[in-house]
N, C-alpha and C. Protein backbone atom coordinates (compact mmCIF):
# COMPACT_ATOMS: atom_id res chain seq x y z
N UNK A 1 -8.93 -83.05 11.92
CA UNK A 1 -9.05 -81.91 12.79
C UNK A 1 -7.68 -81.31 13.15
N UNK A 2 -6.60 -82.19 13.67
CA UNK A 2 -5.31 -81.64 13.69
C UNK A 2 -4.62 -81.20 12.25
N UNK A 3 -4.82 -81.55 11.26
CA UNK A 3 -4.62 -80.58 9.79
C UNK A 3 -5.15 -79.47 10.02
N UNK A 4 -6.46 -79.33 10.56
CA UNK A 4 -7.25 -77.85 10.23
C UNK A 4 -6.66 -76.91 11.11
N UNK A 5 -6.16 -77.21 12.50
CA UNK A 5 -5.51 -76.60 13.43
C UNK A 5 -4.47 -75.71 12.96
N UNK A 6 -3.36 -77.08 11.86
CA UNK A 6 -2.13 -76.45 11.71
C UNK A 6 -2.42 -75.47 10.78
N UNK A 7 -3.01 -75.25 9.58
CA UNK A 7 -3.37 -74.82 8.53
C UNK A 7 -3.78 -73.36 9.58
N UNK A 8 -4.54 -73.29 10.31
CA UNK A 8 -4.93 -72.02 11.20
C UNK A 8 -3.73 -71.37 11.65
N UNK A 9 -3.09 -72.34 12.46
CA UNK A 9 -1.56 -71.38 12.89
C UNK A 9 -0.78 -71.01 11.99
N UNK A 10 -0.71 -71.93 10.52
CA UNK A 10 0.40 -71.65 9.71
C UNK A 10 -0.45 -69.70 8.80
N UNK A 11 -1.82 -70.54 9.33
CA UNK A 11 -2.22 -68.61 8.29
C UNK A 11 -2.08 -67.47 9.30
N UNK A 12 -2.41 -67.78 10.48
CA UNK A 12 -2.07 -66.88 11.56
C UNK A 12 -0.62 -66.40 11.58
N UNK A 13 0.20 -67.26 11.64
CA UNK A 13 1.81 -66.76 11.61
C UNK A 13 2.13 -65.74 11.21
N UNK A 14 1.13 -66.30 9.02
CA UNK A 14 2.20 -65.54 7.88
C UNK A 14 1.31 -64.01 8.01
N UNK A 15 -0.12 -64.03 8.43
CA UNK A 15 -0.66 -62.76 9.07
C UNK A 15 0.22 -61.67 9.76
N UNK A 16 0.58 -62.51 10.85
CA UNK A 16 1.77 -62.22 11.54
C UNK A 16 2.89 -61.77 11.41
N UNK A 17 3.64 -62.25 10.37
CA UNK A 17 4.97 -61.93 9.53
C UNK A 17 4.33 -60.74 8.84
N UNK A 18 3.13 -60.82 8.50
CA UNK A 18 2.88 -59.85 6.92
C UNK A 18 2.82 -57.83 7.59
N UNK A 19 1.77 -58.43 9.08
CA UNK A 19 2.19 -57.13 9.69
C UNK A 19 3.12 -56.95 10.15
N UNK A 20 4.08 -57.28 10.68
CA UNK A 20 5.67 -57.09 11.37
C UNK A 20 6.25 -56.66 9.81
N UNK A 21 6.17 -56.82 8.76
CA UNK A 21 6.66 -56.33 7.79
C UNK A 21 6.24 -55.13 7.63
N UNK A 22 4.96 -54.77 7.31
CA UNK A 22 4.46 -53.62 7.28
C UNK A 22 5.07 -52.30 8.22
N UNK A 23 4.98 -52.60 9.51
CA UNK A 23 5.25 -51.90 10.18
C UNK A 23 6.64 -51.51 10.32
N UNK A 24 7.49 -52.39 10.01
CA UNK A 24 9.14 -52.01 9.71
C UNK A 24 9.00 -51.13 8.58
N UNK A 25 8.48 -51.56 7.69
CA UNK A 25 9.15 -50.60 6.81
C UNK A 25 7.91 -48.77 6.68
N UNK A 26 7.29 -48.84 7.56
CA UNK A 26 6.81 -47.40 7.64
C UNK A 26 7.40 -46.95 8.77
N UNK A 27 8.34 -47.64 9.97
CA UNK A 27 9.05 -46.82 11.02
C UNK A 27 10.32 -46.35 10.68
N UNK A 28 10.72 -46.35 9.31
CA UNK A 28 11.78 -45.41 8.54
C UNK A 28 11.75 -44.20 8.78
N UNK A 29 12.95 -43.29 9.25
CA UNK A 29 13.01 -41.77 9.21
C UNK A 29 12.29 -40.92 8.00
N UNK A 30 11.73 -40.07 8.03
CA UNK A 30 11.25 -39.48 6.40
C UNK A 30 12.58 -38.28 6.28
N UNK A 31 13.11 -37.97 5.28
CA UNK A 31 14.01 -37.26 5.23
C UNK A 31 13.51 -36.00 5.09
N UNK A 32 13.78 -35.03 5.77
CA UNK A 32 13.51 -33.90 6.42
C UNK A 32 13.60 -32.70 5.54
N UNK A 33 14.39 -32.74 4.14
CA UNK A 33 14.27 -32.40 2.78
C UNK A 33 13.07 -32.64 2.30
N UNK A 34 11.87 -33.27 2.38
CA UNK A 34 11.02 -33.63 1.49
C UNK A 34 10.12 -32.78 1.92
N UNK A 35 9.13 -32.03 1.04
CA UNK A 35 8.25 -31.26 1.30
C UNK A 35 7.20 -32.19 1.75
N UNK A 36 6.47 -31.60 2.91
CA UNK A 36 5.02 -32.58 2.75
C UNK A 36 4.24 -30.98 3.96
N UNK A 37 3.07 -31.14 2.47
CA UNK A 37 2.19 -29.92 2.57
C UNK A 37 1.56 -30.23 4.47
N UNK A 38 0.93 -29.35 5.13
CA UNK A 38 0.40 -29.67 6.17
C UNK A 38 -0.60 -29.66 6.37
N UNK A 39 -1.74 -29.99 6.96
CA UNK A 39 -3.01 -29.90 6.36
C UNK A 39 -3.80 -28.74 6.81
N UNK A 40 -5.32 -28.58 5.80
CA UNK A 40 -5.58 -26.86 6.16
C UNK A 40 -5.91 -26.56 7.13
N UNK A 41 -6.67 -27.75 8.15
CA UNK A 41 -6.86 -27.24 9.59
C UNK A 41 -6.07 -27.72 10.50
N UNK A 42 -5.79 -26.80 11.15
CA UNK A 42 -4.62 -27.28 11.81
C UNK A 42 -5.01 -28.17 12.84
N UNK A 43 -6.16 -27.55 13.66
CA UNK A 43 -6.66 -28.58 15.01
C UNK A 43 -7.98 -28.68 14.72
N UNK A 44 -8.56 -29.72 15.50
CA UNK A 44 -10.31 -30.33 15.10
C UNK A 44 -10.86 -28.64 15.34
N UNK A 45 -12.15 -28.61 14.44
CA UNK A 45 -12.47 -28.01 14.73
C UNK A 45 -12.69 -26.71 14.18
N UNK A 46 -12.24 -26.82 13.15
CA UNK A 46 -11.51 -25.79 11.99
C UNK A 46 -10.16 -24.68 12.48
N UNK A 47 -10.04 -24.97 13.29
CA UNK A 47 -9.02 -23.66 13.78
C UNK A 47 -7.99 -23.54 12.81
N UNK A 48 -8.06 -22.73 12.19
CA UNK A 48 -6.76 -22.26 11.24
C UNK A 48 -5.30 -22.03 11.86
N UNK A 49 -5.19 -21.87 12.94
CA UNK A 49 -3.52 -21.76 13.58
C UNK A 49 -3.01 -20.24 13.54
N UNK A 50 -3.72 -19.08 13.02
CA UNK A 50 -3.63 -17.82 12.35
C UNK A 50 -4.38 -17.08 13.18
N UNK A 51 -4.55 -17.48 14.23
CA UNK A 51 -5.84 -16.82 15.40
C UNK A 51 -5.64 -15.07 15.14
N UNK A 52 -6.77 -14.60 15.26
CA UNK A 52 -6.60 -13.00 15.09
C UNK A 52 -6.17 -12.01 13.66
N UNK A 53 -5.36 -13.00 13.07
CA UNK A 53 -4.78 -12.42 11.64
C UNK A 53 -5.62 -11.99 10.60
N UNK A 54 -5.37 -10.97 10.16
CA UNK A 54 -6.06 -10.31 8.74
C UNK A 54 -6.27 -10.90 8.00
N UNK A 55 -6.93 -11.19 7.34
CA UNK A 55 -7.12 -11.64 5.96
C UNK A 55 -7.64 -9.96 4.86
N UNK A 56 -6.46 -10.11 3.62
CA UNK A 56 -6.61 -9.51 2.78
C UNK A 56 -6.87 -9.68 1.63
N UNK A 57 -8.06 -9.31 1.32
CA UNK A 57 -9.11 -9.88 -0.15
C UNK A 57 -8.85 -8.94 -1.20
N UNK A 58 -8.65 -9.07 -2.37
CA UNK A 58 -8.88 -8.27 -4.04
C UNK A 58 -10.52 -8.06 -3.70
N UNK A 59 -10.84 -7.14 -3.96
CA UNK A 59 -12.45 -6.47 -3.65
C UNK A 59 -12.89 -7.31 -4.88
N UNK A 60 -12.28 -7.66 -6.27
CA UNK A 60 -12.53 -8.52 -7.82
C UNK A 60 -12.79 -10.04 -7.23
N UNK A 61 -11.97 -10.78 -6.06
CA UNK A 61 -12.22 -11.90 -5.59
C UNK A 61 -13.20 -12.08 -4.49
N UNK A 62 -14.12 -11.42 -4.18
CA UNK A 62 -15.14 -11.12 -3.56
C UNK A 62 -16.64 -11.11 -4.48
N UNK A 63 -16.51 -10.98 -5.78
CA UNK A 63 -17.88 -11.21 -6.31
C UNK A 63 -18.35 -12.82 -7.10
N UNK A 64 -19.52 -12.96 -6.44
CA UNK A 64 -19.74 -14.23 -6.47
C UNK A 64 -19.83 -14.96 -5.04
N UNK A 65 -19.43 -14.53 -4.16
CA UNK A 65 -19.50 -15.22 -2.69
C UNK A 65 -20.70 -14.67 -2.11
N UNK A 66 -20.83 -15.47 -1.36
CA UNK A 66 -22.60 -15.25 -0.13
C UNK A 66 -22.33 -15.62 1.10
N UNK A 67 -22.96 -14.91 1.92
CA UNK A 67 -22.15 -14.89 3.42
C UNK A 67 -22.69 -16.43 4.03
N UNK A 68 -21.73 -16.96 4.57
CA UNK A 68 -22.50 -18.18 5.09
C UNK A 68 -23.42 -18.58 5.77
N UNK A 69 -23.67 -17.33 6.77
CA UNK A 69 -24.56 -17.48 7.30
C UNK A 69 -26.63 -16.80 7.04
N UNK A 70 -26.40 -16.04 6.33
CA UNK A 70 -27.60 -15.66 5.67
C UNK A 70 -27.71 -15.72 3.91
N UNK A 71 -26.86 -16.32 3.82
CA UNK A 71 -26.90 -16.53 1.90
C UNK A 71 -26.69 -15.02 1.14
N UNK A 72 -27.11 -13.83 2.07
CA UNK A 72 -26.56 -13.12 1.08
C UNK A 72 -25.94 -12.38 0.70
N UNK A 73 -25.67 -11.92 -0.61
CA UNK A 73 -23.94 -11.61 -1.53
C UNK A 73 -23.53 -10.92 -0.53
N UNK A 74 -21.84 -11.18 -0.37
CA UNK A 74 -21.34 -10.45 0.12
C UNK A 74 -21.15 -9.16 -0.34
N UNK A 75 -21.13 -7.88 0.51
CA UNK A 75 -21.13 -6.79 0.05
C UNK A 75 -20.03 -5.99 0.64
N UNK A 76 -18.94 -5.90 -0.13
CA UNK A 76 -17.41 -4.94 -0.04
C UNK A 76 -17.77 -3.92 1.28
N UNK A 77 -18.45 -3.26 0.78
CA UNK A 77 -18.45 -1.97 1.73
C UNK A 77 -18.79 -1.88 3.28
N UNK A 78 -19.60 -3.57 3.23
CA UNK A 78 -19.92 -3.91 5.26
C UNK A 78 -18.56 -4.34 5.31
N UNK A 79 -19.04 -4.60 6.61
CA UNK A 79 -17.33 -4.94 7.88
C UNK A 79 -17.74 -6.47 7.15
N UNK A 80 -16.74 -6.87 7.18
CA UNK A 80 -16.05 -8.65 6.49
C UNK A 80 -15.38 -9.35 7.39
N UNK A 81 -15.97 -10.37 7.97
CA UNK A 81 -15.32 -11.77 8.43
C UNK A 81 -14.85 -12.84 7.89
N UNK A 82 -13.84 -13.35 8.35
CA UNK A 82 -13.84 -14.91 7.38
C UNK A 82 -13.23 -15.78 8.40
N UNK A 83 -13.74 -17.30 8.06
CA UNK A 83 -13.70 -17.65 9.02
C UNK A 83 -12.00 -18.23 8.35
N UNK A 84 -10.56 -18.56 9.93
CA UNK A 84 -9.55 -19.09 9.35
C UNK A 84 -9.20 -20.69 9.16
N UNK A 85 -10.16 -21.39 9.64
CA UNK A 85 -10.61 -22.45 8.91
C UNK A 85 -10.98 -23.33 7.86
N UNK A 86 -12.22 -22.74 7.36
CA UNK A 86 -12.75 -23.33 6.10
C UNK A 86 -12.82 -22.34 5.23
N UNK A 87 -12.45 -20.93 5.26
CA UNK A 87 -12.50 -19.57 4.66
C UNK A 87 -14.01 -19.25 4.43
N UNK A 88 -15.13 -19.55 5.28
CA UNK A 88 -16.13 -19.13 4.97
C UNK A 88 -16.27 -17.67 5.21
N UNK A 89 -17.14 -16.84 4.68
CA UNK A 89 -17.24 -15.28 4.60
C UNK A 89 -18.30 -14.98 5.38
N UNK A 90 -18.28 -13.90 6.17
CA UNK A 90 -19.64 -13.34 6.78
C UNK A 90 -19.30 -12.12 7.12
N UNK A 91 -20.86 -11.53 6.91
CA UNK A 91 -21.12 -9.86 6.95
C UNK A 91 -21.34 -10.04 8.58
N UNK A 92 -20.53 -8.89 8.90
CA UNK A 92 -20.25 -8.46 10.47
C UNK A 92 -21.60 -8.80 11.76
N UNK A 93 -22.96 -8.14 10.48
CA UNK A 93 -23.89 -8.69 11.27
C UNK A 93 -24.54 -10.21 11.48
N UNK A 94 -23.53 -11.15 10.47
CA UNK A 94 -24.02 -12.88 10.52
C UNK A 94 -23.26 -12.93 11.69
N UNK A 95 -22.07 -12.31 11.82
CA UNK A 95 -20.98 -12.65 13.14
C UNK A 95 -21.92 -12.35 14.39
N UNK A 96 -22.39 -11.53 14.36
CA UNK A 96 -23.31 -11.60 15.70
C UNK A 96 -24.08 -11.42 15.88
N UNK A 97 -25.13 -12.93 14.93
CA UNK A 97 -25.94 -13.21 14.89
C UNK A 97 -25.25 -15.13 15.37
N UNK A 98 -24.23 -15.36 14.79
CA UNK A 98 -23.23 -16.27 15.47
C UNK A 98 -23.09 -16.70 16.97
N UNK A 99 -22.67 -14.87 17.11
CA UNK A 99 -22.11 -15.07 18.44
C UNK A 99 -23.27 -15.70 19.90
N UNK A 100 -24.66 -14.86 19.26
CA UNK A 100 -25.97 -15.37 20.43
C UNK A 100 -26.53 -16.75 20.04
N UNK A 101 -26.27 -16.90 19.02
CA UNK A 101 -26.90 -18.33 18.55
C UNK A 101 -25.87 -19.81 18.46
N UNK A 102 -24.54 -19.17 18.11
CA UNK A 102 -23.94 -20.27 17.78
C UNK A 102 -22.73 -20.67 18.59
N UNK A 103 -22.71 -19.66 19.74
CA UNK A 103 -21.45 -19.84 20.52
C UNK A 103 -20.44 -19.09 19.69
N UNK A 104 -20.94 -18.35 18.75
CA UNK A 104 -19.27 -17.42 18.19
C UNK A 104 -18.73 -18.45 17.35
N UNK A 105 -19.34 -19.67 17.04
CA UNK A 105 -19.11 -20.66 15.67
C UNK A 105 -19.68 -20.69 14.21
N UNK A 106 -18.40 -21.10 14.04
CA UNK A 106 -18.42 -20.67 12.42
C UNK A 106 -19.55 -21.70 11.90
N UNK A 107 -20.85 -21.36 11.23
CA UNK A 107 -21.79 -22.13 11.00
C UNK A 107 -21.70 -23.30 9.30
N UNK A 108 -19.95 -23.16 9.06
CA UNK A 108 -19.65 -24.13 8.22
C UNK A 108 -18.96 -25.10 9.19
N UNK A 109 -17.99 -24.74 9.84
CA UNK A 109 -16.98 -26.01 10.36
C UNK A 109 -16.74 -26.10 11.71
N UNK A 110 -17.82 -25.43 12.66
CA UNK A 110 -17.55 -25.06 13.72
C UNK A 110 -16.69 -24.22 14.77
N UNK A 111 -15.38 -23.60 13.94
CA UNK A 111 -14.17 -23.03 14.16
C UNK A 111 -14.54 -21.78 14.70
N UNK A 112 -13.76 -21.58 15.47
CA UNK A 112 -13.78 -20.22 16.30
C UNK A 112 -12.76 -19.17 15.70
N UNK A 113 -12.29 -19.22 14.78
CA UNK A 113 -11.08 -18.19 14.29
C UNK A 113 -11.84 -17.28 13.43
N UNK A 114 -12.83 -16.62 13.52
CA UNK A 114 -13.57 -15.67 12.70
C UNK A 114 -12.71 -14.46 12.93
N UNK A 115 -12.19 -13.66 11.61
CA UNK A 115 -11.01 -12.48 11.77
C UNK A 115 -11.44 -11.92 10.79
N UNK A 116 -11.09 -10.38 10.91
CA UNK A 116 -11.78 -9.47 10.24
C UNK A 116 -10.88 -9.17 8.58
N UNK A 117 -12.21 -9.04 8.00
CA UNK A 117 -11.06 -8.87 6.30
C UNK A 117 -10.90 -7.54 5.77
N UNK A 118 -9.60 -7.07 5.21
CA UNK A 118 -9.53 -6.01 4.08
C UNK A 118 -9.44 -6.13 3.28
N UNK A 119 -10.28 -5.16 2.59
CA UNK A 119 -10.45 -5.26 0.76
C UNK A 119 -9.47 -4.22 0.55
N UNK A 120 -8.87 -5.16 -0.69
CA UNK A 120 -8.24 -3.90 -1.15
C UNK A 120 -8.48 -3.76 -2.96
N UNK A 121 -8.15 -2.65 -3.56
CA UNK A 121 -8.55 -2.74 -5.13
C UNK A 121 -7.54 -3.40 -5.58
């Protein structure tokens, strides 16, 4: 029984050692030269960080998309939302159909940054 004890502390220790290692060597400075991308949402929630900002679409990169909130195709010529989050798309009237139903949330990621888009040719 006193073997099995030590055998416990001696694995506990090197446990011990193995994280104290770990953790030294990830509390290294990162050098401030190195690119590191940031991620696409900035805060929970989808918020894009871009609150209010335009988004400007090729009217050519617009076919093939469906508004998120009623499935259908988006169409150039209505007023255009997108959300700055998850870039979901919606025709002006899904937006407020949003706004009474969903709290003004984006019905992909929850995000509140819905901003209005221009097409351009």
């Amino acid at each position: 029984m006193p073997r099995l004890i030590a055998i416990l502390v001696l694995f506990g220790l090197a446990f011990w050692v193995a994280l104290m290692a770990g953790a030294v060597g990830t509390s290294r400075s990162r050098d401030p030269r190195t690119y590191r991308p940031k991620p696409r949402w900035g805060m929970p929630g989808g918020e894009g960080g871009g609150r209010g900002m335009i988004h400007v679409m090729k009217r050519g990169d617009l076919g093939g998309l469906r508004d998120a909130y009623s499935s259908a195709p988006i169409d150039p010529a209505q007023p255009l939302l997108r959300c700055g989050g998850c870039q979901a798309m919606y025709h002006a009237d899904s937006v407020a159909a949003l706004d009474r139903q969903n709290n003004g949330r984006c019905s992909v990621c929850g995000g509140t940054d819905l901003a209005a888009v221009h097409v351009v040719d």
